[in-house]
Protein backbone atom coordinates (compact mmCIF):
# COMPACT_ATOMS: atom_id res chain seq x y z
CA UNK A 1 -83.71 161.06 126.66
CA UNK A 2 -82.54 158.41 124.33
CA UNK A 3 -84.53 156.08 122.82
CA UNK A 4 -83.29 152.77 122.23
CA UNK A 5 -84.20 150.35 119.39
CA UNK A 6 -86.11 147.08 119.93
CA UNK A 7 -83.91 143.95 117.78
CA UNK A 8 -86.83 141.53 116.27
CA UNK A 9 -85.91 137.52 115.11
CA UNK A 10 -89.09 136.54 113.06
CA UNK A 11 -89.09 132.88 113.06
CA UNK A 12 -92.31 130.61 111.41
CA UNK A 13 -92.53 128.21 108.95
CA UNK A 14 -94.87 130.45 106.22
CA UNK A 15 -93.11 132.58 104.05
CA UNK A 16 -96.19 134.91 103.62
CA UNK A 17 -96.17 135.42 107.13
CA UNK A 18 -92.93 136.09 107.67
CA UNK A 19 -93.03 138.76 105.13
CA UNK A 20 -96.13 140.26 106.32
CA UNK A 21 -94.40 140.49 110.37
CA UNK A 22 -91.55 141.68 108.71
CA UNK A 23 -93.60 144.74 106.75
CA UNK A 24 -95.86 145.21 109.92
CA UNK A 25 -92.94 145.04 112.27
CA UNK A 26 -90.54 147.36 110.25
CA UNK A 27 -93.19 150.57 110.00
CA UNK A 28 -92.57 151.04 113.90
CA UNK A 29 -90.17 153.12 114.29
CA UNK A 30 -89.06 151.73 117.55
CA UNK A 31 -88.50 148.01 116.19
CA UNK A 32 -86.19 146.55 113.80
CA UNK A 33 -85.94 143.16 112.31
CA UNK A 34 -82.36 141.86 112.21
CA UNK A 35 -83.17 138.66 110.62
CA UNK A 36 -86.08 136.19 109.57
CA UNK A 37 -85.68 132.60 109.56
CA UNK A 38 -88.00 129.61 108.32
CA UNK A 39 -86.78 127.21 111.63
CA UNK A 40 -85.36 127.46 115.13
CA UNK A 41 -82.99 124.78 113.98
């Protein structure tokens, strides 16, 4: 069966929290984060 990798945006306005999402969100193997960004604009 193959398993298929969930993409990840992190967008918020906090640089410390965007890093920690990032770290948290990046140990799971079945998540990756393409991209972080500090607006939706």
């Amino acid at each position: 069966m193959s398993t298929k990798t969930v993409k990840v945006l992190i967008v918020d306005d906090s640089a410390l929290i965007r890093k920690l999402l990032t770290e948290l969100i990046s140990s799971d193997p079945g998540l990756e984060v393409i991209g972080a960004a500090r607006d939706p604009y």
